[in-house]
PDB file of N, CA and C in Angstrom:
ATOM      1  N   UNK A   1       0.850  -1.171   0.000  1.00  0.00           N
ATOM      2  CA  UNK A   1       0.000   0.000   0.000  1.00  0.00           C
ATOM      3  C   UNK A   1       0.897   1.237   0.000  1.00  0.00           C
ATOM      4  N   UNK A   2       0.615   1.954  -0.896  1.00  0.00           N
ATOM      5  CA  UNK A   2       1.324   3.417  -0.880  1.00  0.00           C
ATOM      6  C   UNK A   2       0.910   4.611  -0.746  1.00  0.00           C
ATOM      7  N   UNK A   3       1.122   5.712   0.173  1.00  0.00           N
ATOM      8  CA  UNK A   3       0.798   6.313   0.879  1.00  0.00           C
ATOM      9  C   UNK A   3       1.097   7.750  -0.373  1.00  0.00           C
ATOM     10  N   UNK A   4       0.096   8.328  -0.878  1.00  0.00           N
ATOM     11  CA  UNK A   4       0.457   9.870  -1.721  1.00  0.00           C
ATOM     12  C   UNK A   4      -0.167  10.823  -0.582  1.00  0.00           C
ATOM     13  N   UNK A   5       0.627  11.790  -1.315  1.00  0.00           N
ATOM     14  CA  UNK A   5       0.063  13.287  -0.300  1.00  0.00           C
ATOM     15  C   UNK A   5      -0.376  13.645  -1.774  1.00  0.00           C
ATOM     16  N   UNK A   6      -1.633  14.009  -0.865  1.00  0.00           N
ATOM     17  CA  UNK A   6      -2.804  14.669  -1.834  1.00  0.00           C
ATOM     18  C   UNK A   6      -2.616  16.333  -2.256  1.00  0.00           C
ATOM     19  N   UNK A   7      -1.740  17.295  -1.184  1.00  0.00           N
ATOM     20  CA  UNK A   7      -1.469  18.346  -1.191  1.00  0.00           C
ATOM     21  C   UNK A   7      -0.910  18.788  -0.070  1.00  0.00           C
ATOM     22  N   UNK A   8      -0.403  20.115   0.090  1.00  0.00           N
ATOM     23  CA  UNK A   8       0.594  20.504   1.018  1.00  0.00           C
ATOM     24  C   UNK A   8      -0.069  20.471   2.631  1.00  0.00           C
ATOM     25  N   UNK A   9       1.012  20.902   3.039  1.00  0.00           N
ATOM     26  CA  UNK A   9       0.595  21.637   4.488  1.00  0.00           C
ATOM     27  C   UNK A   9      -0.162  22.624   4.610  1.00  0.00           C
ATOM     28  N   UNK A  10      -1.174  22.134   5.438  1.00  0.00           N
ATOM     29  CA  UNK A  10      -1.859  23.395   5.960  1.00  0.00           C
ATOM     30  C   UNK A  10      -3.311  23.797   5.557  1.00  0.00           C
ATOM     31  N   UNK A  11      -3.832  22.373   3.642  1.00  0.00           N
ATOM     32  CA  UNK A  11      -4.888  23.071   3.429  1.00  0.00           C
ATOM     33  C   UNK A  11      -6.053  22.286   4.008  1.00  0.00           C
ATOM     34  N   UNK A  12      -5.861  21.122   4.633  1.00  0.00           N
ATOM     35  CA  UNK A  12      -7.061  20.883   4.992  1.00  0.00           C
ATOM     36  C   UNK A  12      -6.826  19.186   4.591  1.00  0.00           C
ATOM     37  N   UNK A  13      -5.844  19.199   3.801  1.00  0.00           N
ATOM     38  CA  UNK A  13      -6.323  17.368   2.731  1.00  0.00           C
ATOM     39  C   UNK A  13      -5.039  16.891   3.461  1.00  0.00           C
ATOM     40  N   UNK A  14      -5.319  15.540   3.797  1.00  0.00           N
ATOM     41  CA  UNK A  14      -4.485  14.990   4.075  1.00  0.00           C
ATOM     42  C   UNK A  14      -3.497  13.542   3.119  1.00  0.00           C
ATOM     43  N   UNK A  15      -3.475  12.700   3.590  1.00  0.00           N
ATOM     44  CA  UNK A  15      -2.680  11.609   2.421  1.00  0.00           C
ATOM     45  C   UNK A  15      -3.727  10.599   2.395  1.00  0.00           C
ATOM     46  N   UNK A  16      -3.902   9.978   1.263  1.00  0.00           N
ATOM     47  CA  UNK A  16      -4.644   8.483   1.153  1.00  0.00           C
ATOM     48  C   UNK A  16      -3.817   7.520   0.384  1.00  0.00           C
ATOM     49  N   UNK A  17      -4.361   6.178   0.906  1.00  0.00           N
ATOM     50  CA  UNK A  17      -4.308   4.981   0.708  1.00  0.00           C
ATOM     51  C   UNK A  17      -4.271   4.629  -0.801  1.00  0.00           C
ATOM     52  N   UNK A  18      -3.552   4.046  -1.720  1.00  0.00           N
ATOM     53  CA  UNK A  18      -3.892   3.432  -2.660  1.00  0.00           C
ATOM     54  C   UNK A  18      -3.273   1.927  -2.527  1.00  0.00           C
ATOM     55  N   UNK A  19      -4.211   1.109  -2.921  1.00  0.00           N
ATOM     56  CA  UNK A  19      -4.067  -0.145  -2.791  1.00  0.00           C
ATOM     57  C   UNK A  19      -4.033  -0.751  -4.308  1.00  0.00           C
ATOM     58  N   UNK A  20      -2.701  -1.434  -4.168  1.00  0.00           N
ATOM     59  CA  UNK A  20      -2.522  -1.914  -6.161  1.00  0.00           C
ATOM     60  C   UNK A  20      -3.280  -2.868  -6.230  1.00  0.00           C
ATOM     61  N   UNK A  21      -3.928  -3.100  -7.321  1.00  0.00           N
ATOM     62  CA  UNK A  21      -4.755  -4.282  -7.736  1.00  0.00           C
ATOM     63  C   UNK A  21      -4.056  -5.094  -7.397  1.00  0.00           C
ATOM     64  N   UNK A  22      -4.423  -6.401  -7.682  1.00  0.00           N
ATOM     65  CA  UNK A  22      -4.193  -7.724  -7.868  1.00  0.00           C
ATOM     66  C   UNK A  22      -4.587  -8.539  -9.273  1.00  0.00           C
ATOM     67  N   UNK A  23      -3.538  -8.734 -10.068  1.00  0.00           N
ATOM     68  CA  UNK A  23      -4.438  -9.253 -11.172  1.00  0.00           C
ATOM     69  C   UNK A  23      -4.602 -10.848 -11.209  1.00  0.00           C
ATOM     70  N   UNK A  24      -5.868 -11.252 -11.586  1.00  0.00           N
ATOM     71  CA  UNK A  24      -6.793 -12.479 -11.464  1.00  0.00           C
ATOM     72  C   UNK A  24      -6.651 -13.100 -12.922  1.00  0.00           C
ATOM     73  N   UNK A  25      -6.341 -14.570 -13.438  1.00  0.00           N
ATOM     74  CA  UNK A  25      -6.502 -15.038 -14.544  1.00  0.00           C
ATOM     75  C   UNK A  25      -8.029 -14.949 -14.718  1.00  0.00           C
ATOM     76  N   UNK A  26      -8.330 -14.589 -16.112  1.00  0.00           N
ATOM     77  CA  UNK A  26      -9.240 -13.852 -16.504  1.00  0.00           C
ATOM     78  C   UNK A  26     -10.339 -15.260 -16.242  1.00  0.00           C
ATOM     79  N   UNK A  27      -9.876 -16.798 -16.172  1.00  0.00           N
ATOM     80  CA  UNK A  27     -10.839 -17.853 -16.246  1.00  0.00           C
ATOM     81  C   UNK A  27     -11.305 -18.289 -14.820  1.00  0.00           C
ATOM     82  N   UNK A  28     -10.710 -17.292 -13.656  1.00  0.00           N
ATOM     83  CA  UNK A  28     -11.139 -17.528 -12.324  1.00  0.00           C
ATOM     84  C   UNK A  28     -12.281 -16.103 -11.798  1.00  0.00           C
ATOM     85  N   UNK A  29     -11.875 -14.981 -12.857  1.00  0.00           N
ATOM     86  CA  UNK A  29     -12.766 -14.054 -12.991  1.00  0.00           C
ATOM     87  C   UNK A  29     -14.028 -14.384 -13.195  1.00  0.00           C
ATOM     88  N   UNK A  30     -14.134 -14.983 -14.891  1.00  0.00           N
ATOM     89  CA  UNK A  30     -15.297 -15.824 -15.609  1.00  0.00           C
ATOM     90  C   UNK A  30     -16.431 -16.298 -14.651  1.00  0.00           C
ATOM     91  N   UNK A  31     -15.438 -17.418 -13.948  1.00  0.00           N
ATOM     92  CA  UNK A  31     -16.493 -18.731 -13.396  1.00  0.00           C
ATOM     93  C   UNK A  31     -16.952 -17.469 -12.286  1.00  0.00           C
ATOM     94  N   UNK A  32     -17.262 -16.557 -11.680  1.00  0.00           N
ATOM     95  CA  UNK A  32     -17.550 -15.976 -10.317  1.00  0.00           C
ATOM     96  C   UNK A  32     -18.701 -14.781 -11.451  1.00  0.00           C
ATOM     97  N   UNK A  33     -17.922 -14.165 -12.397  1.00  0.00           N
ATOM     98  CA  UNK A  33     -18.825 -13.363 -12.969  1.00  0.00           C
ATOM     99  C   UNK A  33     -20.012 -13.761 -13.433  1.00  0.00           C
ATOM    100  N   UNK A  34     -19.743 -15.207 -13.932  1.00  0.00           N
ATOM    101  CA  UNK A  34     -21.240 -15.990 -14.355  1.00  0.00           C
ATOM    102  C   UNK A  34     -22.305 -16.484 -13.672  1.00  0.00           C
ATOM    103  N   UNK A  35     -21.479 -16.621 -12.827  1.00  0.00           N
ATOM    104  CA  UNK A  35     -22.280 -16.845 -11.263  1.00  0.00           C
ATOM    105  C   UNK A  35     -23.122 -15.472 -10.978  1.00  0.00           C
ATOM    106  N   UNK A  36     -22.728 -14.695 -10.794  1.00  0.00           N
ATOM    107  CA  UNK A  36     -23.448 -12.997 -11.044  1.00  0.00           C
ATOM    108  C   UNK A  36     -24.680 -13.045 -11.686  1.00  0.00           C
ATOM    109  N   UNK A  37     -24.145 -12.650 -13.045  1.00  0.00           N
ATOM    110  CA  UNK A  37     -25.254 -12.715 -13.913  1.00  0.00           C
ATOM    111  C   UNK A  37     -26.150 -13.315 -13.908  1.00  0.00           C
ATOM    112  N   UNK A  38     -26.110 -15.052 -13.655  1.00  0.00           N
ATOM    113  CA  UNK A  38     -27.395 -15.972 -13.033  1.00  0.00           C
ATOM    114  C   UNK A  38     -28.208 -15.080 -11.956  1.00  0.00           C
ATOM    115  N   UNK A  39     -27.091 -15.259 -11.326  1.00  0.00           N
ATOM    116  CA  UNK A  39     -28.117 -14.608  -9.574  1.00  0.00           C
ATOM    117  C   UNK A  39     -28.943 -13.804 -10.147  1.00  0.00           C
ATOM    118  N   UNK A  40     -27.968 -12.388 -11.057  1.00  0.00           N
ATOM    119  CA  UNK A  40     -28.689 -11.581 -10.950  1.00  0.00           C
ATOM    120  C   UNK A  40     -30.257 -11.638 -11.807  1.00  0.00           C
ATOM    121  N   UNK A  41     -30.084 -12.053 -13.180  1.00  0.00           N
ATOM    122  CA  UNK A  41     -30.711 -12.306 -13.779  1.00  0.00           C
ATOM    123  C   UNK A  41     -32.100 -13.553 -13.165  1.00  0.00           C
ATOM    124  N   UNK A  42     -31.952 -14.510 -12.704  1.00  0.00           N
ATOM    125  CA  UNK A  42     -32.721 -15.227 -11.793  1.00  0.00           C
ATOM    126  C   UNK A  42     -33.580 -14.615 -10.882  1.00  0.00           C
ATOM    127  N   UNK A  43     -33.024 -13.370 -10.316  1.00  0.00           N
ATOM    128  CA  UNK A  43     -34.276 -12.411  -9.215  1.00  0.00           C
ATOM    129  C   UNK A  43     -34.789 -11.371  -9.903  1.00  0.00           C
ATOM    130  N   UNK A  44     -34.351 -11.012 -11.095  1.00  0.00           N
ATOM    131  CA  UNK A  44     -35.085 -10.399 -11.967  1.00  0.00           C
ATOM    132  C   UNK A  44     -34.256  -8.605 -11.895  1.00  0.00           C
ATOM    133  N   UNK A  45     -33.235  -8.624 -11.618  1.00  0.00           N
ATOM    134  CA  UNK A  45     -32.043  -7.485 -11.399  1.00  0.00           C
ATOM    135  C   UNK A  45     -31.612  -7.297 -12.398  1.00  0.00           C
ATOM    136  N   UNK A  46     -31.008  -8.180 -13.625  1.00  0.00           N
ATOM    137  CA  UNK A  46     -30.549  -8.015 -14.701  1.00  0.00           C
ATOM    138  C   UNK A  46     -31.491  -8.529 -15.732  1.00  0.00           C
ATOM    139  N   UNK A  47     -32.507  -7.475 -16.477  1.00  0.00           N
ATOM    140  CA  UNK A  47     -33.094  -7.894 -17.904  1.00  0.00           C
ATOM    141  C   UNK A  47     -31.926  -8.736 -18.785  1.00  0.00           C
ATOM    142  N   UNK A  48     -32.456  -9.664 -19.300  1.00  0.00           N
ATOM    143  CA  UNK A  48     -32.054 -10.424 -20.664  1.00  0.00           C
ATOM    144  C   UNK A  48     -31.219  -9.962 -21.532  1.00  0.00           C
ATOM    145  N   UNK A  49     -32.197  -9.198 -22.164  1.00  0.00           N
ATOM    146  CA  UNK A  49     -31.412  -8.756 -23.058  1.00  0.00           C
ATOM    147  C   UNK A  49     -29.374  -8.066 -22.571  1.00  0.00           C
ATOM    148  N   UNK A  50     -29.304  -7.593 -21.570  1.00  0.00           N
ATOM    149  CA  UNK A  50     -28.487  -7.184 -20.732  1.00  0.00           C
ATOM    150  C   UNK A  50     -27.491  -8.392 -20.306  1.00  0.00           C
ATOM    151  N   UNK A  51     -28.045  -9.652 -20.157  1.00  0.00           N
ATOM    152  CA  UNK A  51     -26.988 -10.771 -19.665  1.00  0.00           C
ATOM    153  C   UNK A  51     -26.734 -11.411 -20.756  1.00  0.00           C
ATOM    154  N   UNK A  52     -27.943 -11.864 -21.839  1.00  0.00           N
ATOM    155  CA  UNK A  52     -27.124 -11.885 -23.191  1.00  0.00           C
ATOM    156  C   UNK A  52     -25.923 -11.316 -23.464  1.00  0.00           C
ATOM    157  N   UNK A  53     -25.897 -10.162 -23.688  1.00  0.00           N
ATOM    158  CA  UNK A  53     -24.923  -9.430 -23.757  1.00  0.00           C
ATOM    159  C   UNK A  53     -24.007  -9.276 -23.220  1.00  0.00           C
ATOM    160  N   UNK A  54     -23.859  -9.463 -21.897  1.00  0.00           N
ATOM    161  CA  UNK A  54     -22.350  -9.582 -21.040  1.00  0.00           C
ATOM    162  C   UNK A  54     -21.955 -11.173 -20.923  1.00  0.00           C
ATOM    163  N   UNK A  55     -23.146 -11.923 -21.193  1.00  0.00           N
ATOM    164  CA  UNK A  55     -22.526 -13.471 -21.742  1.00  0.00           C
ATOM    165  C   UNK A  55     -21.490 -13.696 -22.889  1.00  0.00           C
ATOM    166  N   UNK A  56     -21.964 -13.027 -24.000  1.00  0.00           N
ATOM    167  CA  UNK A  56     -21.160 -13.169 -25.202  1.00  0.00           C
ATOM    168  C   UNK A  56     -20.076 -12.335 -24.885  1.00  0.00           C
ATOM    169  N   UNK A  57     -19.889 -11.194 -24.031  1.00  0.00           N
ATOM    170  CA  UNK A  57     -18.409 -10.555 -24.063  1.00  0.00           C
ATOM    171  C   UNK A  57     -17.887 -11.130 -22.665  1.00  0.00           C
ATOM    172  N   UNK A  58     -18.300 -12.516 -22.144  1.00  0.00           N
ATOM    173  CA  UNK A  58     -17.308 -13.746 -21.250  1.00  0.00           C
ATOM    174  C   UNK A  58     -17.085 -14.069 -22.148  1.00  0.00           C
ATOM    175  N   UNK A  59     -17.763 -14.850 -23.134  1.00  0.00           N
ATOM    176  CA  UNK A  59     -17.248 -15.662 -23.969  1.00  0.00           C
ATOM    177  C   UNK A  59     -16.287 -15.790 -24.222  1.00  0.00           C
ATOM    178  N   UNK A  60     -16.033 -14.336 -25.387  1.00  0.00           N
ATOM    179  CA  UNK A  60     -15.392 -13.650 -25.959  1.00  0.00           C
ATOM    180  C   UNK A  60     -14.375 -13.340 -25.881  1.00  0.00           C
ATOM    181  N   UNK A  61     -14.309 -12.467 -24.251  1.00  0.00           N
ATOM    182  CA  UNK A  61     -13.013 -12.504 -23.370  1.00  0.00           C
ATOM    183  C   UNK A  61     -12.027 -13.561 -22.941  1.00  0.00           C
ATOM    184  N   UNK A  62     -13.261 -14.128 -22.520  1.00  0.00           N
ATOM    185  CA  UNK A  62     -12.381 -15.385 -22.140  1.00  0.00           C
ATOM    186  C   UNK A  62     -11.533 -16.824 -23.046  1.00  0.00           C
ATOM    187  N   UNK A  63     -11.928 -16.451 -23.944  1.00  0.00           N
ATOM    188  CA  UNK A  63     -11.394 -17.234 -25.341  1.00  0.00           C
ATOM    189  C   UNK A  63     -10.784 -17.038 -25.835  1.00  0.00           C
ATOM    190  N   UNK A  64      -9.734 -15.535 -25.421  1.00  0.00           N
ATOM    191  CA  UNK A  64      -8.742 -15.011 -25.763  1.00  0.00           C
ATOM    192  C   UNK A  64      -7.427 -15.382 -24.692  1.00  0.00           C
ATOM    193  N   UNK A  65      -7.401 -15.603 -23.467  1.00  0.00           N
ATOM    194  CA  UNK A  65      -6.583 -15.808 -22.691  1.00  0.00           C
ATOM    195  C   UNK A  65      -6.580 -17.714 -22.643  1.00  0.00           C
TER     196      UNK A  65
END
């Protein structure tokens, strides 16, 4: 974690936190994101047409790595 100063002394702002990603093979991403979309789509959160659509760009994505 690395600590920036946001600006000087005196105006009020102090320093924050940035925390570096972590990067995830994109096929351990997949299996959890699809899981999502069910849920969501199953309680009626994500219209169809909408998970269609982020289905084919897993696909997609994921057929590249």
């Amino acid at each position: 974690m690395a600590e920036t100063n946001t600006a000087g002394p005196g105006t009020g702002l102090g320093t924050r936190s940035v925390r570096a990603g972590r990067h995830r093979p994109a096929a351990l991403c997949a299996e959890s994101y699809a899981r999502l979309l069910d849920a969501l789509t199953a309680r009626g959160r994500l219209p169809e047409p909408a998970a269609a659509h982020a289905r084919i760009r897993l696909d997609r994505d994921t057929a590249r790595s």
